[in-house]
N, C-alpha and C. Protein backbone atom coordinates (compact mmCIF):
# COMPACT_ATOMS: atom_id res chain seq x y z
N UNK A 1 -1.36 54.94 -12.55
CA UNK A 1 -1.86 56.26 -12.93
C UNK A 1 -1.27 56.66 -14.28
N UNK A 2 -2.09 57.27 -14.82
CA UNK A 2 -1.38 57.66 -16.71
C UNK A 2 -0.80 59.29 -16.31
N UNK A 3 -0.48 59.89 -14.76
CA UNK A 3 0.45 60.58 -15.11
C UNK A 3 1.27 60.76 -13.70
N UNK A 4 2.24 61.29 -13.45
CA UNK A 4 3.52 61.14 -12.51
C UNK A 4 2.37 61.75 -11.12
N UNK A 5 1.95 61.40 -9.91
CA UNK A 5 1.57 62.08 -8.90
C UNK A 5 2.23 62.43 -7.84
N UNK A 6 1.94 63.69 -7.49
CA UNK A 6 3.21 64.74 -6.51
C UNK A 6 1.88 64.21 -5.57
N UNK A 7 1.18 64.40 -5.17
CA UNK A 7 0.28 64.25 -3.65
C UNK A 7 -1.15 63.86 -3.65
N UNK A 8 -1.38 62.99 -2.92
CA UNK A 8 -2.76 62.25 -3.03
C UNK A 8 -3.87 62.51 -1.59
N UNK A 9 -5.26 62.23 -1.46
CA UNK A 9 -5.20 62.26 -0.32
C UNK A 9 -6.90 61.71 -0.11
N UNK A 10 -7.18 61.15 0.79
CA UNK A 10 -8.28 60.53 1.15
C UNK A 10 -9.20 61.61 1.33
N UNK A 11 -10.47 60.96 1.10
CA UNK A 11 -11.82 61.49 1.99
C UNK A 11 -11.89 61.44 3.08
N UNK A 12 -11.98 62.09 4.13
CA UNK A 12 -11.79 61.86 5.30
C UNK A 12 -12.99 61.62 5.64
N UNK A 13 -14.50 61.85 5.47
CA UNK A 13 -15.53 61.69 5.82
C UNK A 13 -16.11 59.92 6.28
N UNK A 14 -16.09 59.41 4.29
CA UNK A 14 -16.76 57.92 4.45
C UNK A 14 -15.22 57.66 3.64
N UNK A 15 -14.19 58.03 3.27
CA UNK A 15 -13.25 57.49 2.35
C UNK A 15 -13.50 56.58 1.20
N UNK A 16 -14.81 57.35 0.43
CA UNK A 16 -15.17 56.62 -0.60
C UNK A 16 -14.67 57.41 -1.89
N UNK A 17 -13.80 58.33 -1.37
CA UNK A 17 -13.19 59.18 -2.82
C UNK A 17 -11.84 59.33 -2.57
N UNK A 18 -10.38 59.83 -3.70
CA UNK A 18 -9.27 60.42 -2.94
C UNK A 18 -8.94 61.15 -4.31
N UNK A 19 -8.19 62.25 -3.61
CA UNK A 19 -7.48 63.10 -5.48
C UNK A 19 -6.50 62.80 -5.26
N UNK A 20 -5.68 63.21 -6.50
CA UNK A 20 -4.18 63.00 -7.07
C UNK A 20 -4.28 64.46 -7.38
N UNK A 21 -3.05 64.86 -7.99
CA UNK A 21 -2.48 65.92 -8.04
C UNK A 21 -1.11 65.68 -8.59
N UNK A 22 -0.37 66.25 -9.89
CA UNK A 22 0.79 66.41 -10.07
C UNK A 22 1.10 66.83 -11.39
N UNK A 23 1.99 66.13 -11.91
CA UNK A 23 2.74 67.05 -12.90
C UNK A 23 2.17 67.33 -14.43
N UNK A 24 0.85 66.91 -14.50
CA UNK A 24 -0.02 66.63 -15.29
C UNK A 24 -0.90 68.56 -15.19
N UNK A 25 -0.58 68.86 -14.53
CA UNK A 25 -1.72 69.70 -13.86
C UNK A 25 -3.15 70.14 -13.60
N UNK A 26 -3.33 69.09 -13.28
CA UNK A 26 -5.27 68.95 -13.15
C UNK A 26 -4.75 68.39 -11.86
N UNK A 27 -6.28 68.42 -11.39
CA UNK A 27 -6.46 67.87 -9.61
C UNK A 27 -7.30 66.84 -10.08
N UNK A 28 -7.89 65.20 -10.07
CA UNK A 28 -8.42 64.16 -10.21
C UNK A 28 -9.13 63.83 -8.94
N UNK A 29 -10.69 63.58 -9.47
CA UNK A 29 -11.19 62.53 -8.06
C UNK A 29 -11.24 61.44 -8.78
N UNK A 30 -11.02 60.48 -7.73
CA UNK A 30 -11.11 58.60 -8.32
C UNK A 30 -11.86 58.10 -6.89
N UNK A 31 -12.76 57.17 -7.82
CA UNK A 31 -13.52 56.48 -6.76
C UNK A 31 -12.65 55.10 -5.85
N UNK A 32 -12.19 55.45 -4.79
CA UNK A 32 -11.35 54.81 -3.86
C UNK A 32 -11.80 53.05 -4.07
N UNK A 33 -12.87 52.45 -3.82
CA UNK A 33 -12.95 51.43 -4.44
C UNK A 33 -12.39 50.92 -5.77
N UNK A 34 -13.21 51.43 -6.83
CA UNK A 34 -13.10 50.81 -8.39
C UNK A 34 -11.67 51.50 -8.97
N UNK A 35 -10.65 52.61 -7.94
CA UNK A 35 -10.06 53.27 -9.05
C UNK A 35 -10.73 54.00 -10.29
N UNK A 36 -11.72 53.97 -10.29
CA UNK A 36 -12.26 54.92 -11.45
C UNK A 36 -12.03 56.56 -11.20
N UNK A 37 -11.99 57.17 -12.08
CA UNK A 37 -11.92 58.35 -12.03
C UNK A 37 -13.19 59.11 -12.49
N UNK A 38 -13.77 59.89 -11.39
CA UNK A 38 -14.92 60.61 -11.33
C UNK A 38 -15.18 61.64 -11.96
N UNK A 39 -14.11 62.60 -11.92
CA UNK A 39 -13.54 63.86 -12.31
C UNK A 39 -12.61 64.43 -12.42
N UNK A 40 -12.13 65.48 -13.33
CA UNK A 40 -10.58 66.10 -13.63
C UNK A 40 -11.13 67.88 -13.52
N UNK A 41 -10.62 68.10 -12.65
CA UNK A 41 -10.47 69.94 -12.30
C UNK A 41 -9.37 70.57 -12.62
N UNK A 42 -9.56 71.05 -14.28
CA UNK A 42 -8.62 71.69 -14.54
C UNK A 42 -8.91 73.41 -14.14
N UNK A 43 -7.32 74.01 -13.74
CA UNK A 43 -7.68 75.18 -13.64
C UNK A 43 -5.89 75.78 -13.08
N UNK A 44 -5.44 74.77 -13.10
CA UNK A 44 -3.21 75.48 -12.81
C UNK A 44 -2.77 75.33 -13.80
N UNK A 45 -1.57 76.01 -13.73
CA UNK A 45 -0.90 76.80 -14.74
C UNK A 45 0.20 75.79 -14.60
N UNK A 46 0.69 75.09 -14.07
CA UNK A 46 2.22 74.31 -13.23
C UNK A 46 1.71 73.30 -12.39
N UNK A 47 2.48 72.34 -12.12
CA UNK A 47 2.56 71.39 -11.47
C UNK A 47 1.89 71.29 -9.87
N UNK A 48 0.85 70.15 -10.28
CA UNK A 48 0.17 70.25 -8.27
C UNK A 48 1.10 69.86 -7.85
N UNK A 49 1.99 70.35 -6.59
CA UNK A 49 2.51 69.90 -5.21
C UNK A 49 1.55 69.43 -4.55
N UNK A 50 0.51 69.63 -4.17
CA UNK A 50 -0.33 69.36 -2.79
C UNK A 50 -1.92 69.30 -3.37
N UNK A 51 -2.32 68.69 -2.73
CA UNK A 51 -3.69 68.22 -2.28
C UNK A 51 -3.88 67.90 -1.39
N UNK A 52 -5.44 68.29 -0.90
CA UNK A 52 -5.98 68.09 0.82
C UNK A 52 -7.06 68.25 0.80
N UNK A 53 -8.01 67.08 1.50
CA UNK A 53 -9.32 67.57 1.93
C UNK A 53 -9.18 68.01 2.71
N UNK A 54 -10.68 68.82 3.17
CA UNK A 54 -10.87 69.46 4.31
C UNK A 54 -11.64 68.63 5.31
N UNK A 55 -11.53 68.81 6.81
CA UNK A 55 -11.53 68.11 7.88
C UNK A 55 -12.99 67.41 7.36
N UNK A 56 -14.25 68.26 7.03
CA UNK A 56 -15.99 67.51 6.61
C UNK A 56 -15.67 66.79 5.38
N UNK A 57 -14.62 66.88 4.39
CA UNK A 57 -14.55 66.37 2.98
C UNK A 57 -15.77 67.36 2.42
N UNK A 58 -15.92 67.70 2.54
CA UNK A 58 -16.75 68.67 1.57
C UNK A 58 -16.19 69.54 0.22
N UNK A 59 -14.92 69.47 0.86
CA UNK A 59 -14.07 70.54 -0.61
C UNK A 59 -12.44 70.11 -0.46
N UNK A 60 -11.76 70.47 -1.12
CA UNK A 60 -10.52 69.96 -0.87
C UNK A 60 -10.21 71.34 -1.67
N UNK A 61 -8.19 71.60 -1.09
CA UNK A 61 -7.25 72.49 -2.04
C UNK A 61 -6.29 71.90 -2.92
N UNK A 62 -5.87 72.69 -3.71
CA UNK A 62 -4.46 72.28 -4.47
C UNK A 62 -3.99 73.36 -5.01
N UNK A 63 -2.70 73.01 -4.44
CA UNK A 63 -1.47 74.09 -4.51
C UNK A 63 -0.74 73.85 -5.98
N UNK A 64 0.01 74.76 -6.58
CA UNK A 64 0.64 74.38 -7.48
C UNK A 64 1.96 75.23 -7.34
N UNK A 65 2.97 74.89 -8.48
CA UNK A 65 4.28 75.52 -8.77
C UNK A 65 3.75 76.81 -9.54
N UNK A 66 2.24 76.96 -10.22
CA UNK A 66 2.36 78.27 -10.91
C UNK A 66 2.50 79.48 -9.34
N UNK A 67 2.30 78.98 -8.40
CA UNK A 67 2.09 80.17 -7.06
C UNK A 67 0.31 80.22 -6.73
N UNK A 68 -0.36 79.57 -7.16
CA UNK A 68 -1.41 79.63 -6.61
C UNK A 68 -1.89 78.22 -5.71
N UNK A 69 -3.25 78.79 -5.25
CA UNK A 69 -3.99 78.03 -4.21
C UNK A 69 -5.63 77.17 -4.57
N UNK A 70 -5.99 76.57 -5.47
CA UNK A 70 -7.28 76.18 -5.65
C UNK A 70 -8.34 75.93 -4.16
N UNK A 71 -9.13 76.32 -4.62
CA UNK A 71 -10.57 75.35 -2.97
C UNK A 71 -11.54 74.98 -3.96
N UNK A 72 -11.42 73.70 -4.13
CA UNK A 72 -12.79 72.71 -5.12
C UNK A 72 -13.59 72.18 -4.16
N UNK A 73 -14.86 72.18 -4.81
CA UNK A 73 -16.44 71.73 -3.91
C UNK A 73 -16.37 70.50 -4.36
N UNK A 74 -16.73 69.81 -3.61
CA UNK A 74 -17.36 68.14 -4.32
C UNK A 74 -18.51 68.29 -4.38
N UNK A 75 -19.49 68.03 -5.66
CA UNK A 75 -20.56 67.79 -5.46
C UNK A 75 -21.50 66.86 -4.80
N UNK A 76 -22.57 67.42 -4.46
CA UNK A 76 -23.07 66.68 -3.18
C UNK A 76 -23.86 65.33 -3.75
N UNK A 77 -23.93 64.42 -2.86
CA UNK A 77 -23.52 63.26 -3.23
C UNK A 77 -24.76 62.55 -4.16
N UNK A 78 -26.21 63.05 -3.88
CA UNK A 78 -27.25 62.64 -4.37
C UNK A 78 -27.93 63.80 -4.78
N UNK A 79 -27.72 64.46 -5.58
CA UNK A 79 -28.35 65.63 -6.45
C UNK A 79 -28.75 65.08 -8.13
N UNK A 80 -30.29 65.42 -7.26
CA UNK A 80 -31.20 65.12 -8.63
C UNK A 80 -30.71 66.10 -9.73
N UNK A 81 -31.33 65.92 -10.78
CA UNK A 81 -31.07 66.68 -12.12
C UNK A 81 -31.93 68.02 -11.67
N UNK A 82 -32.89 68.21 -11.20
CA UNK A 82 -33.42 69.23 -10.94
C UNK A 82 -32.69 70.13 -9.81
N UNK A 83 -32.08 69.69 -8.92
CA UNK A 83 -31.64 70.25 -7.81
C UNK A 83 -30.47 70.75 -8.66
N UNK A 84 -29.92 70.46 -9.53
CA UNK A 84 -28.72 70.66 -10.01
C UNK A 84 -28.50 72.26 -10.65
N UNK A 85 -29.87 72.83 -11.03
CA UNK A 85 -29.99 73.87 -11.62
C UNK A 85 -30.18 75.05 -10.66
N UNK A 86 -30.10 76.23 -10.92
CA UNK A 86 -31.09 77.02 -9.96
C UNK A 86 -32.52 77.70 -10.30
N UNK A 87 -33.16 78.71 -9.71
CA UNK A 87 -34.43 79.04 -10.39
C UNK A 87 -34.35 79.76 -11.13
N UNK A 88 -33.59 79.72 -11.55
CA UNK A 88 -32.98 80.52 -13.60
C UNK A 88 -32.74 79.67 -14.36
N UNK A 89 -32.86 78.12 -13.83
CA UNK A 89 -32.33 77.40 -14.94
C UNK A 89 -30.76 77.38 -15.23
N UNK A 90 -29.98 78.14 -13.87
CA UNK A 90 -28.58 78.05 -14.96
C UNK A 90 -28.05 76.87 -14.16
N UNK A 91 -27.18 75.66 -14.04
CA UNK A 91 -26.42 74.73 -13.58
C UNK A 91 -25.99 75.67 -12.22
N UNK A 92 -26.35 75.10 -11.33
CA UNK A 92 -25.12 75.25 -9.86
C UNK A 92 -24.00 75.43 -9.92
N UNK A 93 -23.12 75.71 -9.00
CA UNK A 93 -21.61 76.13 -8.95
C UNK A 93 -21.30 74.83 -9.17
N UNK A 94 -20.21 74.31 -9.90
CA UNK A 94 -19.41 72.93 -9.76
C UNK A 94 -18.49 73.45 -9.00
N UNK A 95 -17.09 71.96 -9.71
CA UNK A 95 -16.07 72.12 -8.82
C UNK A 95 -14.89 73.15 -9.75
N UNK A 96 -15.32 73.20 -11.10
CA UNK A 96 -14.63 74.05 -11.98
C UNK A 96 -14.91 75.78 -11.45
N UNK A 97 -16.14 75.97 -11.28
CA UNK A 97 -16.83 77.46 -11.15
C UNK A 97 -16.38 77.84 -9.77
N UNK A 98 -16.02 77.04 -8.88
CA UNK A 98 -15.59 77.44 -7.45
C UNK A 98 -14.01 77.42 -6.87
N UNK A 99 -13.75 77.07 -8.06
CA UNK A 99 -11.98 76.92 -7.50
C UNK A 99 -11.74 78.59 -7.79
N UNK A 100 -11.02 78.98 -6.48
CA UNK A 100 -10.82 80.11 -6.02
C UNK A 100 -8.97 80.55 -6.15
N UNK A 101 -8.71 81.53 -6.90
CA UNK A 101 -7.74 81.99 -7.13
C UNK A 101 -6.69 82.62 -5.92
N UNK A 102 -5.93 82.42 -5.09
CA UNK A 102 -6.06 83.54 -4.02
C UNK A 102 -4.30 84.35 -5.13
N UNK A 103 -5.10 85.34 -4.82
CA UNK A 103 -3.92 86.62 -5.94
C UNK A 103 -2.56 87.07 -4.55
N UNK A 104 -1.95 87.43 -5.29
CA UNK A 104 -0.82 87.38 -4.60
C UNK A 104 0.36 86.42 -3.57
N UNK A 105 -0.21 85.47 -3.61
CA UNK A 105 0.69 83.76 -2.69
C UNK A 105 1.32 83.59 -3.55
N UNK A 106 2.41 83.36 -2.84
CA UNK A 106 3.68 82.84 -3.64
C UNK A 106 4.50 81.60 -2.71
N UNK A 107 4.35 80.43 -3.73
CA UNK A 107 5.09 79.08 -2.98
C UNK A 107 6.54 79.52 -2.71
N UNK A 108 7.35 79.86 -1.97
CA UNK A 108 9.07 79.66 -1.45
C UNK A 108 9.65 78.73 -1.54
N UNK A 109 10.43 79.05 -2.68
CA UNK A 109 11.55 77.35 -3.35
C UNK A 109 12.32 77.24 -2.21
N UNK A 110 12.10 76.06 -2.22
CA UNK A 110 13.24 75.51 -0.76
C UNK A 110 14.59 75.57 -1.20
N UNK A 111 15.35 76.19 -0.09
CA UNK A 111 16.93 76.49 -0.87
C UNK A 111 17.78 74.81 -0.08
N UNK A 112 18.45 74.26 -0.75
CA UNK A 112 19.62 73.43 -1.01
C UNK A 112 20.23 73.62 0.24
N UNK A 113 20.29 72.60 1.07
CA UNK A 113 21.66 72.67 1.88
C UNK A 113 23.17 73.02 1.26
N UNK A 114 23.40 73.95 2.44
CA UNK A 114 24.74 74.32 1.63
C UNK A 114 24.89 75.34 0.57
N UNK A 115 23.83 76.05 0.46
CA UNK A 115 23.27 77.43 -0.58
C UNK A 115 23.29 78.72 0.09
């Protein structure tokens, strides 16, 4: 990987995808076969701790050290160019337009044995 990863995690569906997450701060999909990388979701301020799909793989989170919580959509798997738009013509939600802020969470630094 071209940068240090704090947490990775499968597709749970067909396990044909998995993200990374870390000190880089973007969340990455890579195609579980080829290692290729599909996509980069930037949107933290600090370092991913965590990544997780969700039980359908449909979306996954990532946590970071800035104190927030991302929820990214994967796009669905066979979407024509037309489906991609809506009836305005504007592009669909991606995985950039849907990562969700939650305001006020705050990660709790783990205190040191012996602190």
């Amino acid at each position: 990987m071209s940068f240090i990863v704090e947490s990775a995690s499968l597709e749970p569906k067909s396990g044909s995808k998995f993200i990374a997450g870390g000190e880089d701060m973007w969340v990455h999909v890579f195609d579980f076969l080829t290692g290729e990388e599909i996509t980069c979701n930037k949107g933290h301020h600090g370092p991913v701790h965590c990544v997780r799909f969700a039980p359908g793989g449909e979306s996954y989170a990532s946590g970071s050290e800035d104190g927030t919580i991302r929820i990214w959509q994967l796009s669905p798997p066979n979407v024509d160019a037309e489906e991609a738009v809506d009836t305005n013509g504007k592009p669909k939600a991606g995985a950039e337009e849907i990562a969700c802020k939650i305001e006020g969470f705050h990660i709790a630094k783990e205190e040191k044995a012996g602190e």
